[in-house]
Protein backbone atom coordinates (compact mmCIF):
# COMPACT_ATOMS: atom_id res chain seq x y z
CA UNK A 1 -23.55 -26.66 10.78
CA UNK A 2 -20.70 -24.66 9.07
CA UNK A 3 -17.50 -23.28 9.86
CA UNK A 4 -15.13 -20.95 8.57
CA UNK A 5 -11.30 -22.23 8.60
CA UNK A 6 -9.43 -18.83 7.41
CA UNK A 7 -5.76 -19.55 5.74
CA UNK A 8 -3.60 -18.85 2.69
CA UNK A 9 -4.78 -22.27 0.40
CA UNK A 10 -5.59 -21.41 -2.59
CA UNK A 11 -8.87 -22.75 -2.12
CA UNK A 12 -11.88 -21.20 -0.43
CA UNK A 13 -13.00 -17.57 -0.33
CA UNK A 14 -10.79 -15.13 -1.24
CA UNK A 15 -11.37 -12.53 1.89
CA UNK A 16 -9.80 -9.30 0.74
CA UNK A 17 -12.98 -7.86 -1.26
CA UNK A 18 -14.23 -8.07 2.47
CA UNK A 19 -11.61 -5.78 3.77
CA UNK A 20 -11.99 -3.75 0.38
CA UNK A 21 -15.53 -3.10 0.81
CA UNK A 22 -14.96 -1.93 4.18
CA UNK A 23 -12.72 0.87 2.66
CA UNK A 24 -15.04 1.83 -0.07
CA UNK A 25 -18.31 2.52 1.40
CA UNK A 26 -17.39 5.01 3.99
CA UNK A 27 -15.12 6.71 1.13
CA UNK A 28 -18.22 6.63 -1.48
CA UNK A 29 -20.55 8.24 1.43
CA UNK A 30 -18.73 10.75 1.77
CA UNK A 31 -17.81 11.48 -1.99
CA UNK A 32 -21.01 11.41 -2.71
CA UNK A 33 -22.82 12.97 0.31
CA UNK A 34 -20.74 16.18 0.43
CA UNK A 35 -20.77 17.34 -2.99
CA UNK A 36 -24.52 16.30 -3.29
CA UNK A 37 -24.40 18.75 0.05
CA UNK A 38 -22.85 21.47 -1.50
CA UNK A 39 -25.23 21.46 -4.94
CA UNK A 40 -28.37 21.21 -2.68
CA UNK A 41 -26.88 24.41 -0.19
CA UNK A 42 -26.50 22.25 2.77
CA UNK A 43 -23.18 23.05 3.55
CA UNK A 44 -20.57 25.26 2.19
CA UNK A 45 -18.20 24.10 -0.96
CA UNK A 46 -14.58 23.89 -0.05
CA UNK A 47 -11.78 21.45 0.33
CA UNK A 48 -12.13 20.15 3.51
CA UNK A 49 -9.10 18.54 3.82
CA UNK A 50 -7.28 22.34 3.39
CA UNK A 51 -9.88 24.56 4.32
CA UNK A 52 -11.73 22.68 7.13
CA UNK A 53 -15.21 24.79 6.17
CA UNK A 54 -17.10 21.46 6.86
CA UNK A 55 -16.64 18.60 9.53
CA UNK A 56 -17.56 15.03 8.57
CA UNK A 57 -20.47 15.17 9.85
CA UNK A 58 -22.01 18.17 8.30
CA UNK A 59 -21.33 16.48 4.78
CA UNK A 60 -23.62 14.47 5.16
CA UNK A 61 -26.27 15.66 8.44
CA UNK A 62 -29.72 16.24 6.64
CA UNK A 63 -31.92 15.66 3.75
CA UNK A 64 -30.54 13.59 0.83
CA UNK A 65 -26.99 13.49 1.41
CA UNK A 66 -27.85 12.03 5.01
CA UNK A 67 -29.98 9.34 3.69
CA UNK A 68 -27.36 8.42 1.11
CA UNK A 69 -24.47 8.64 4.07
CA UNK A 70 -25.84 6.72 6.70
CA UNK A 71 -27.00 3.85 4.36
CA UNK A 72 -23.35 3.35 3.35
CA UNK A 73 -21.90 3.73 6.58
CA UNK A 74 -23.83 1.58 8.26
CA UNK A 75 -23.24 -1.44 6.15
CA UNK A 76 -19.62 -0.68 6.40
CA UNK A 77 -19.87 -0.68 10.55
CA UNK A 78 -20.60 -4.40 9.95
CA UNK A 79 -18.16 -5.07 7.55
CA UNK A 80 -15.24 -3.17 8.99
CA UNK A 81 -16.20 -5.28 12.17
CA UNK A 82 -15.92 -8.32 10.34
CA UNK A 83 -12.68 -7.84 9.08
CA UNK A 84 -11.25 -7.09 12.57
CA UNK A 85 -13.16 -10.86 13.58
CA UNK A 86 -10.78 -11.88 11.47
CA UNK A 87 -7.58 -9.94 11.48
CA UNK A 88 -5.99 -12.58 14.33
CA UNK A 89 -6.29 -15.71 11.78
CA UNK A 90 -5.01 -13.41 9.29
CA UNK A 91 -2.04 -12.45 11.19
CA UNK A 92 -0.99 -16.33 12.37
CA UNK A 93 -1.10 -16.90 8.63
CA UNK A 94 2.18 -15.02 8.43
CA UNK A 95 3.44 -15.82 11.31
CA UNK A 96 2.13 -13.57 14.19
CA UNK A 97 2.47 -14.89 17.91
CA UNK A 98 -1.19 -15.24 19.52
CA UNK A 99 -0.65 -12.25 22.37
CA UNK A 100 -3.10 -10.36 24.44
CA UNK A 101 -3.58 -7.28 21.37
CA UNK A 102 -4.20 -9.50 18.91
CA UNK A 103 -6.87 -11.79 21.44
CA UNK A 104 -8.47 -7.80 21.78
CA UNK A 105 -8.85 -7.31 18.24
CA UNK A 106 -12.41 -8.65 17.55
CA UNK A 107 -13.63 -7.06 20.65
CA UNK A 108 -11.91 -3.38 19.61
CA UNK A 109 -13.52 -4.24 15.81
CA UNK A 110 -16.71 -5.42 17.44
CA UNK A 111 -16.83 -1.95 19.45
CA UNK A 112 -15.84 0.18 16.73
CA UNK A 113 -18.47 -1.11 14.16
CA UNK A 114 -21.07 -0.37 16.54
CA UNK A 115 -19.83 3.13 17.66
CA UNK A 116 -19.74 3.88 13.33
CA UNK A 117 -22.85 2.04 13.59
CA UNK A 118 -24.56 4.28 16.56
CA UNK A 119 -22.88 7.75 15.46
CA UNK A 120 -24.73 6.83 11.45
CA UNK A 121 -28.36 6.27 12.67
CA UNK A 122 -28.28 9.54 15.39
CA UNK A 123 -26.76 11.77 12.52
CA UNK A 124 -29.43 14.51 11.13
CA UNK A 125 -31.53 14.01 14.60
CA UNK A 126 -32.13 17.02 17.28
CA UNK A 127 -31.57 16.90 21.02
CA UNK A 128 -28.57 16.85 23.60
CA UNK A 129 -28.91 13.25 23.78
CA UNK A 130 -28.95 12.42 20.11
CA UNK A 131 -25.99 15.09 19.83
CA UNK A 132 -24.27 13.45 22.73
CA UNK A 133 -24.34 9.82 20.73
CA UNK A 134 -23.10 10.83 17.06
CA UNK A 135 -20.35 12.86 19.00
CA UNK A 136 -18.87 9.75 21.23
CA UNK A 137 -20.01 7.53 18.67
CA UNK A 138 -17.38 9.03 15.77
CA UNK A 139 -15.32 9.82 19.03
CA UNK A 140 -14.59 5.95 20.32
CA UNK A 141 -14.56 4.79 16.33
CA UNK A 142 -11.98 6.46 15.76
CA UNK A 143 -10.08 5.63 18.88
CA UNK A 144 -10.68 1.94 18.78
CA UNK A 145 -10.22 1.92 15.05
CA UNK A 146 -6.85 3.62 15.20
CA UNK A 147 -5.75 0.76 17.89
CA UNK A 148 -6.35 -1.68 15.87
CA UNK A 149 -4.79 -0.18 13.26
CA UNK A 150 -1.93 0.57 14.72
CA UNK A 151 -1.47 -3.80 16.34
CA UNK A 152 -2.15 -5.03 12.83
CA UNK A 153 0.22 -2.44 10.77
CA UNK A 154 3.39 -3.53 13.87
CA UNK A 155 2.66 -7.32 13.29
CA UNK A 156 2.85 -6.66 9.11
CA UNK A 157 6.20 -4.97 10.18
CA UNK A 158 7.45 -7.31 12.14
CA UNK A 159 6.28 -10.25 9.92
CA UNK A 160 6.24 -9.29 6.29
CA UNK A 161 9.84 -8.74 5.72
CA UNK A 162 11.12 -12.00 3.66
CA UNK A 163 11.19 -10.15 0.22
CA UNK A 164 10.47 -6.73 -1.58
CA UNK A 165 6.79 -7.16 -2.44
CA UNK A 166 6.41 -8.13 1.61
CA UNK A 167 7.71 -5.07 2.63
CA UNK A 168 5.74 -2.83 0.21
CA UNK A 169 2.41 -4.47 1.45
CA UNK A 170 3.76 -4.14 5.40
CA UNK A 171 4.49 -0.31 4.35
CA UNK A 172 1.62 -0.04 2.42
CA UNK A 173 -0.40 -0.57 5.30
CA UNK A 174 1.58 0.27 8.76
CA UNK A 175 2.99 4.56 6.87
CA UNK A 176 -0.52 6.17 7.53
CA UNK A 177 -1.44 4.24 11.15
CA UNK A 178 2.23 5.58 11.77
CA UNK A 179 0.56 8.99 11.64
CA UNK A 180 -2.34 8.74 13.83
CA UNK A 181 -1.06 9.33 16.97
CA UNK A 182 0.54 12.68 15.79
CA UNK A 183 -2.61 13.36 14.31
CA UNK A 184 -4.25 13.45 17.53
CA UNK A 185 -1.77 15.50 19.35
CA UNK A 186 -2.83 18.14 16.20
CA UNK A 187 -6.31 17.88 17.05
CA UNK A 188 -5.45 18.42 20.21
CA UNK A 189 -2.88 20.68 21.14
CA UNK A 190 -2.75 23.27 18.29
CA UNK A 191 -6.37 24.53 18.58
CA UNK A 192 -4.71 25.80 21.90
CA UNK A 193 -2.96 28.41 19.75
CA UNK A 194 -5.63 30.27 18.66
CA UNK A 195 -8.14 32.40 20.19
CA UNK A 196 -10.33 32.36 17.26
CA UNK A 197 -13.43 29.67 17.36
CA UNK A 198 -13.65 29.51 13.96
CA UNK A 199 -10.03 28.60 13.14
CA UNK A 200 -10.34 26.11 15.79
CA UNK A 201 -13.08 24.71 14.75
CA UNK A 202 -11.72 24.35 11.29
CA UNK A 203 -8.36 22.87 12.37
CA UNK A 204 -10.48 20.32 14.18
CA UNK A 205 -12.56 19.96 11.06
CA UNK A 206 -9.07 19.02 9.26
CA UNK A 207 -7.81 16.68 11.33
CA UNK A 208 -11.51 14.79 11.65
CA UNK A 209 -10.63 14.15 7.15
CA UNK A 210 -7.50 13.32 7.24
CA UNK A 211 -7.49 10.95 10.29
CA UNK A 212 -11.04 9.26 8.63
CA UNK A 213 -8.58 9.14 5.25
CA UNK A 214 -6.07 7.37 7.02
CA UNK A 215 -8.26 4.80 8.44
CA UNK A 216 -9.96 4.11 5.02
CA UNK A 217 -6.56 3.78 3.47
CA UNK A 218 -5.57 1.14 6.10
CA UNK A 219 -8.66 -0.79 4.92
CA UNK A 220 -7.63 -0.79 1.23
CA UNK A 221 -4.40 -2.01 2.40
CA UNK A 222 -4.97 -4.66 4.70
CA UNK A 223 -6.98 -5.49 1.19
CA UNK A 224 -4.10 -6.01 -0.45
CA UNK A 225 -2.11 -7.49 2.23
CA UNK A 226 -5.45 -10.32 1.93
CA UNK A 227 -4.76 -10.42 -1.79
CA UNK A 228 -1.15 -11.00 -1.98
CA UNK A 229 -0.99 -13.49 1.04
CA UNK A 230 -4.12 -15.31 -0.59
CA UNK A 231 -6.07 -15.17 2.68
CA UNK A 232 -9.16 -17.18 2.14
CA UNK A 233 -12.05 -18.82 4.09
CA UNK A 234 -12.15 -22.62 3.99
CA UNK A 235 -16.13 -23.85 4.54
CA UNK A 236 -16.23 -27.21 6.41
CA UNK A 237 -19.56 -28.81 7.00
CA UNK A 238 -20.61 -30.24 10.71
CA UNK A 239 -20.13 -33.88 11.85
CA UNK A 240 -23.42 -33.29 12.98
């Protein structure tokens, strides 16, 4: 038998690529999905992030551009659930008390891999109930993922404040969680402005790429939080 000891030796596993992979895939499905979308007249050319012609989902619903999304997104379900396994270690490596959020945080990773994971292998089916499952699956990702987000990027805060290059990776990481929950008061309140169903729909189409650009950008830096704090995996072989 093996275990895994994480801690900031220099020897061991360097963990970051871990957290950097985690950020990359969902960002390459959809840079690659949408426009692929757009050549093959799937879904209308715009910038989504201005324009809100297309949701998330759409980028990437059928032919193709779904095959090519969901196999990237569900390998990065299991690796943004890994890194939330082992966000706690991470965090007692610089310091962090052992309280109830941070006990919650594999659980809250755990649930929102498998809600990426469930709303990636119903997208590009038919039916109320498949439509039903990609909805609350991207609905409860994003909900659990911006929790954790938001426990991790306080501890850096709180923690990483001994010199300059701490406090650029705590900022790094904590500026664009700091904007989630006004994000979803956006998505939430100021479709109650408008009448129109399409401007609605494509302020809610908005908010769904920027708040899935924030998350991926807290991945790439809790990558290089990892990197600079030389958090690594120590492999220890069984007694037995």
């Amino acid at each position: 038998m093996a275990d895994a000891t994480p801690g900031t030796t220099r020897h061991g596993r360097a963990l970051w690529p871990l957290a950097l992979l985690a950020a990359l895939l969902p960002l390459a499905a959809t840079a690659i999905a949408y426009p692929l979308s757009v050549r093959l007249e799937l879904a209308p050319g715009c910038n989504p992030f201005i324009d809100g012609c297309v949701s998330i989902s759409r980028a990437g619903r059928h032919g193709l551009p779904n095959i090519v999304f969901r196999g990237l997104l569900l390998p990065a379900a299991v690796l943004q659930a890994l890194c939330w396994i082992v966000c706690p270690a991470w965090l007692g490596t610089i310091g962090a008390p052992r309280d109830a959020l941070q006990r919650w945080l594999p659980a809250l990773g755990v649930g929102a891999g498998a809600m990426l994971a469930l709303y990636a292998t119903f997208l590009g089916t038919e039916g109320e109930g498949y439509r039903w499952m990609r909805r609350y699956g991207v609905f409860f990702y994003f909900g659990l993922t911006a929790i954790g987000a938001l426990v991790v990027s306080d501890q850096m805060l709180r923690r990483l404040r001994g010199d300059a290059r701490a406090r650029r990776i705590a900022f790094a990481v904590a500026a664009p969680c700091m904007l989630l929950p006004l994000l979803g008061l956006v998505h939430v309140l100021l479709p109650l402005w408008w009448s129109s169903p399409a401007e609605k729909n494509a302020l809610q189409n908005v908010t769904e790429w920027w708040g899935g650009a924030i998350l991926t950008a807290f991945f790439f830096g809790l990558a290089w939080a990892w990197r600079k704090t030389r958090f690594r995996a120590e492999l220890h072989g069984g007694d037995g």
